[in-house]
N, C-alpha and C. Protein backbone atom coordinates (compact mmCIF):
# COMPACT_ATOMS: atom_id res chain seq x y z
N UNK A 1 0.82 -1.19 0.00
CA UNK A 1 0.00 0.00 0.00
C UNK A 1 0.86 1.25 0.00
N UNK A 2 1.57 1.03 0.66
CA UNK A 2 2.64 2.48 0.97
C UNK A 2 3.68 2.52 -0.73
N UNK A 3 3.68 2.07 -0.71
CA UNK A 3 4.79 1.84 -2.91
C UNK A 3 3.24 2.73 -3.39
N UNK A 4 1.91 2.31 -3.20
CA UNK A 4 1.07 2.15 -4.00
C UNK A 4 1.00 4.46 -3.98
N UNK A 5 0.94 4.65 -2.73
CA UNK A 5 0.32 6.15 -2.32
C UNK A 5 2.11 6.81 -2.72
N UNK A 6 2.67 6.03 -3.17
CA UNK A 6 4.23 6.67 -3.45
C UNK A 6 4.41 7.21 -4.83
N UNK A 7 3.31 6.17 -5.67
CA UNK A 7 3.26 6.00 -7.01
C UNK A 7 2.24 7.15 -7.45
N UNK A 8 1.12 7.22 -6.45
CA UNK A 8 0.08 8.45 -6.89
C UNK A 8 0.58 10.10 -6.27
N UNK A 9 1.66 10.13 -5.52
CA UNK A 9 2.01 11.37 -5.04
C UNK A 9 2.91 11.80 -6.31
N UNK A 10 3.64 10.70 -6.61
CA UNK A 10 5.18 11.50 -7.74
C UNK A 10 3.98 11.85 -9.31
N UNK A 11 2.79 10.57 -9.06
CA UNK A 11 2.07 11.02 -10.53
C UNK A 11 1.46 12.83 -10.41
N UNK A 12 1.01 13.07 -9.14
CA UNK A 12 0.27 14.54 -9.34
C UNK A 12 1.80 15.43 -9.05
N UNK A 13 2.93 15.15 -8.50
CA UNK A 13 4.11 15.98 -8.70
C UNK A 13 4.78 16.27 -10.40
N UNK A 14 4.01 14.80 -10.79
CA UNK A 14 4.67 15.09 -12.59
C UNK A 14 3.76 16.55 -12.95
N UNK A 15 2.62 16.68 -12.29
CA UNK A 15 1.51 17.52 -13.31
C UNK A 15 1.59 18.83 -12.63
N UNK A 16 2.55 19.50 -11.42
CA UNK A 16 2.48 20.45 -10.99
C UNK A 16 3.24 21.42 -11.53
N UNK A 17 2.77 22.66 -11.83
CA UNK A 17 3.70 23.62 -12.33
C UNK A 17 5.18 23.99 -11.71
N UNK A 18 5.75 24.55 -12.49
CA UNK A 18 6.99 24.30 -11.86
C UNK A 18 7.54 26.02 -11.48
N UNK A 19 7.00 26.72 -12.44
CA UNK A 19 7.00 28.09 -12.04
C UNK A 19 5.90 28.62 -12.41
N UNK A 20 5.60 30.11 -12.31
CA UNK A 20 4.68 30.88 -12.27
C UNK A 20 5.10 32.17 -12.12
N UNK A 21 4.58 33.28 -12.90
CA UNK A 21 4.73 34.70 -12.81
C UNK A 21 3.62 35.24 -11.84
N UNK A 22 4.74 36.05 -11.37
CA UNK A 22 3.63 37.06 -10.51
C UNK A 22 3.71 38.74 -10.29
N UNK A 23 2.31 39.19 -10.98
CA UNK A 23 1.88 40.16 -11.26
C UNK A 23 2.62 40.87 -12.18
N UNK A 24 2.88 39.89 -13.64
CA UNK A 24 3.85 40.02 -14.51
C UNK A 24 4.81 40.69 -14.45
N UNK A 25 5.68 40.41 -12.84
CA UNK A 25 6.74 41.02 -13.01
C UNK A 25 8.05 40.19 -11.68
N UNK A 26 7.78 39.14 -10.86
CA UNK A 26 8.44 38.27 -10.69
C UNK A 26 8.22 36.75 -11.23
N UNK A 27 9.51 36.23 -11.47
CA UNK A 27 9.47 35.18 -12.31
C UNK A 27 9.88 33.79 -10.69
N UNK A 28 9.02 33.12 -10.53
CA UNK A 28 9.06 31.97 -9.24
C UNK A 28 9.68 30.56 -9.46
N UNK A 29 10.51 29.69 -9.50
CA UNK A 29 11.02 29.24 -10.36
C UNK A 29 11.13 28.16 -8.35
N UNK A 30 10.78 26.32 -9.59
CA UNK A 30 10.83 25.15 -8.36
C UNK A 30 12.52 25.75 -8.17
N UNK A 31 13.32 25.86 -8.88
CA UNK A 31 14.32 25.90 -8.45
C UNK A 31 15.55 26.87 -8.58
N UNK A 32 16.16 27.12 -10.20
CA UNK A 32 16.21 28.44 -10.38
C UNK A 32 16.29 28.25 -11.51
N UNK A 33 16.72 29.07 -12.65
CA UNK A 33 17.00 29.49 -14.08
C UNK A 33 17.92 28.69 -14.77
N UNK A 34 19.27 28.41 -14.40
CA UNK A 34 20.00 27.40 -14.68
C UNK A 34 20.76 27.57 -16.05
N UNK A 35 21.47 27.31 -16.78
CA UNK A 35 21.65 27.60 -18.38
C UNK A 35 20.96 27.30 -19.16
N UNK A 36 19.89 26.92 -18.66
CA UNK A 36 19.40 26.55 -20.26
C UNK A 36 18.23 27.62 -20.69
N UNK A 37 17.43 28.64 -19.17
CA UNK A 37 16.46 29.01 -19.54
C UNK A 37 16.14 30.11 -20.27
N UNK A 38 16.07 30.48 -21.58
CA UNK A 38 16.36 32.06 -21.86
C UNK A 38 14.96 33.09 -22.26
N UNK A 39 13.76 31.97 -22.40
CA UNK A 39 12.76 32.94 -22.33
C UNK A 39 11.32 32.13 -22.11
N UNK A 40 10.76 33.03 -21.43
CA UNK A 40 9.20 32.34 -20.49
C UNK A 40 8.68 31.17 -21.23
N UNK A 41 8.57 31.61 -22.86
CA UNK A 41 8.16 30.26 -23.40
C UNK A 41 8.42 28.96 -23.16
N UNK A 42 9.62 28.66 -22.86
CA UNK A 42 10.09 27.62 -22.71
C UNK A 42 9.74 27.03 -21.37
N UNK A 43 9.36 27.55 -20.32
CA UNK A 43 8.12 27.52 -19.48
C UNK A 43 7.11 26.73 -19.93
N UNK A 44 6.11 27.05 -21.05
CA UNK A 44 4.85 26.31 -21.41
C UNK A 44 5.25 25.06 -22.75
N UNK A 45 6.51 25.45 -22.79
CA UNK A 45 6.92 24.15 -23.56
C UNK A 45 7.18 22.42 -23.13
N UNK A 46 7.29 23.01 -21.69
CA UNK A 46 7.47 21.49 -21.09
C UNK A 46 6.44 20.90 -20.95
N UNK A 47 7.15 19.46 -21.02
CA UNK A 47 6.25 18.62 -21.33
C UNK A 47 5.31 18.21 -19.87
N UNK A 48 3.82 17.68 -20.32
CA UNK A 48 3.45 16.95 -18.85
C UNK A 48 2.98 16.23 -19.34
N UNK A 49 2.82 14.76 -18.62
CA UNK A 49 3.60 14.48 -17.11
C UNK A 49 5.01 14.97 -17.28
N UNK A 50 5.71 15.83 -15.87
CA UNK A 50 6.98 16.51 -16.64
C UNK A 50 8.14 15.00 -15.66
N UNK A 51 8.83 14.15 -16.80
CA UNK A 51 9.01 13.27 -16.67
C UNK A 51 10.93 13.90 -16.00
N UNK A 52 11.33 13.16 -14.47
CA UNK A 52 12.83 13.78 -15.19
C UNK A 52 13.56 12.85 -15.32
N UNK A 53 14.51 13.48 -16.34
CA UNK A 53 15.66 12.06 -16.82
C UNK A 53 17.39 13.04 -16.73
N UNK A 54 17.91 13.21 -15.59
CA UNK A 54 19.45 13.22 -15.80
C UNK A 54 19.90 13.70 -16.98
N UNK A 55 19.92 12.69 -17.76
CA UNK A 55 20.76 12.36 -18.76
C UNK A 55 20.77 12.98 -19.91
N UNK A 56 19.06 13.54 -19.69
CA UNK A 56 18.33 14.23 -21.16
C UNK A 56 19.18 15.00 -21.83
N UNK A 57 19.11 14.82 -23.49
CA UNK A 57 19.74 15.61 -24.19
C UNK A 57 19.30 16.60 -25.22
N UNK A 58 17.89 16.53 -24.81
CA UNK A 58 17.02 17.51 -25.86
C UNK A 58 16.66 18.87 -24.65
N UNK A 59 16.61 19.78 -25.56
CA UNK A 59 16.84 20.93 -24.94
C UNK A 59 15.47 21.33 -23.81
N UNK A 60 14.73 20.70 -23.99
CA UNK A 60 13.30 20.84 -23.45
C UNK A 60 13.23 20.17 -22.03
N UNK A 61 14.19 18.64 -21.91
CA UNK A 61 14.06 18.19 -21.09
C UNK A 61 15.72 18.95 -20.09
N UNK A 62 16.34 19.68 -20.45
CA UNK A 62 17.43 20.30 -19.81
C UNK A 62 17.13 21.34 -19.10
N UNK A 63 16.08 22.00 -19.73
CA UNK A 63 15.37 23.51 -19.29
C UNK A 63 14.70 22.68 -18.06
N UNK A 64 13.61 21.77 -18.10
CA UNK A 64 13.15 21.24 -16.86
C UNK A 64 14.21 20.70 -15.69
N UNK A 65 14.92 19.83 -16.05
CA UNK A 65 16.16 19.61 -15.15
C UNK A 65 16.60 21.21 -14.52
N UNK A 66 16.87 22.41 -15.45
CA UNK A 66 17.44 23.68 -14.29
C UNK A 66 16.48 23.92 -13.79
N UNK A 67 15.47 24.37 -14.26
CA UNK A 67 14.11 24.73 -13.39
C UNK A 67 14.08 23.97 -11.94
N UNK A 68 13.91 22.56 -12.27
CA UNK A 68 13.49 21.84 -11.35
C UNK A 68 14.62 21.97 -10.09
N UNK A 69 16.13 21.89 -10.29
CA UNK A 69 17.16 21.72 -9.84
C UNK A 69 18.09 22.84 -9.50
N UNK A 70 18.24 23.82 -10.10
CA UNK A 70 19.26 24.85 -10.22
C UNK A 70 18.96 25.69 -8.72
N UNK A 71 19.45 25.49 -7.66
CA UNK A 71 19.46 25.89 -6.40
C UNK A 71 20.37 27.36 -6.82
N UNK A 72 19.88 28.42 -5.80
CA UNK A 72 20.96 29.73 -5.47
C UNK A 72 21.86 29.30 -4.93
N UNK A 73 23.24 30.51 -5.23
CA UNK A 73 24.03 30.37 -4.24
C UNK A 73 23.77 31.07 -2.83
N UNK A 74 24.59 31.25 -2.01
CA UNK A 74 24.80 31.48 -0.83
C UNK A 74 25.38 32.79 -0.93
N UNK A 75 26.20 33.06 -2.12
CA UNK A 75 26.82 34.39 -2.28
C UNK A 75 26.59 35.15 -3.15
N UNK A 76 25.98 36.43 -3.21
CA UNK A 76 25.66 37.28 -4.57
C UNK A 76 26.92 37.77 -5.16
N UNK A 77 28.26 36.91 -4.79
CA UNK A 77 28.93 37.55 -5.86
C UNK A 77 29.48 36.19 -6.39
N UNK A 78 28.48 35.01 -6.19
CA UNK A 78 28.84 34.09 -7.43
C UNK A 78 28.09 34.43 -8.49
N UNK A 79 28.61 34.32 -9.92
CA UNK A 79 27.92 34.27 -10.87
C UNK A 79 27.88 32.91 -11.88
N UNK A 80 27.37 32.30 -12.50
CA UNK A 80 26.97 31.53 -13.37
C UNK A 80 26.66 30.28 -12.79
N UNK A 81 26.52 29.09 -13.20
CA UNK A 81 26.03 27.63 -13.18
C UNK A 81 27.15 26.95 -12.38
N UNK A 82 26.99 26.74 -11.31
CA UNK A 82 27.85 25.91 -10.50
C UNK A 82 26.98 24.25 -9.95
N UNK A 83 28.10 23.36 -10.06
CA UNK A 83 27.57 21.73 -9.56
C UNK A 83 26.84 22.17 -8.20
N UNK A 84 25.42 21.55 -7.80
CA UNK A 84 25.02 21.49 -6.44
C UNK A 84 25.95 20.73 -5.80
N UNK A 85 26.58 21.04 -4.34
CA UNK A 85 27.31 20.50 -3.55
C UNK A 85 26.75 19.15 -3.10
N UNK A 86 25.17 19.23 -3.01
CA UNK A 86 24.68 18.01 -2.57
C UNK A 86 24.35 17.32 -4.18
N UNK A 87 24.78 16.99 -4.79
CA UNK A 87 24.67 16.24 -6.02
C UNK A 87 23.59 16.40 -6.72
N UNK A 88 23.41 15.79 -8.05
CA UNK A 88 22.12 15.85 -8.67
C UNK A 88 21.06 15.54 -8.25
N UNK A 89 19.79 16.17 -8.69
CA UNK A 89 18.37 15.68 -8.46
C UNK A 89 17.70 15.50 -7.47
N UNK A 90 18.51 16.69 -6.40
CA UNK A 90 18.59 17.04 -4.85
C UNK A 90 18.50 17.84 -4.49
């Protein structure tokens, strides 16, 4: 039973948005921007169920990987795409 309510929580996590604008003028992001994201569209381009795969090499499923993944730093005077310290997909 417990696998079973494991299997229906990650299915309605595939279908949840992952960002959202607000009051067209902050951009809310599961995680942050990341390199791949360069304009809102690519937002309503992902796919749902938004499936994730690591490994992905199409540009659609990379934009979801930063979204989903791309944590801040700690310091505003890092700039660009750095490895999460706690590893991928974490």
């Amino acid at each position: 039973e417990g696998y079973a309510v494991w299997l229906a929580v990650n299915a309605v996590f595939e279908m949840l948005p992952v960002a959202a604008v607000i009051e067209d003028s902050i951009l809310c992001l599961h995680g942050g921007i990341g390199s791949s994201l360069y304009h809102l569209t690519q937002l309503h381009e992902l796919p749902r169920p938004a499936r994730v795969d690591l490994k992905a090499s199409s540009d659609l499923f990379r934009c979801l990987n930063d979204v989903l993944w791309s944590d801040p730093t700690d310091h505003d005077d890092q700039e660009g795409v750095m490895p999460n310290p706690r590893g991928p997909n974490t």
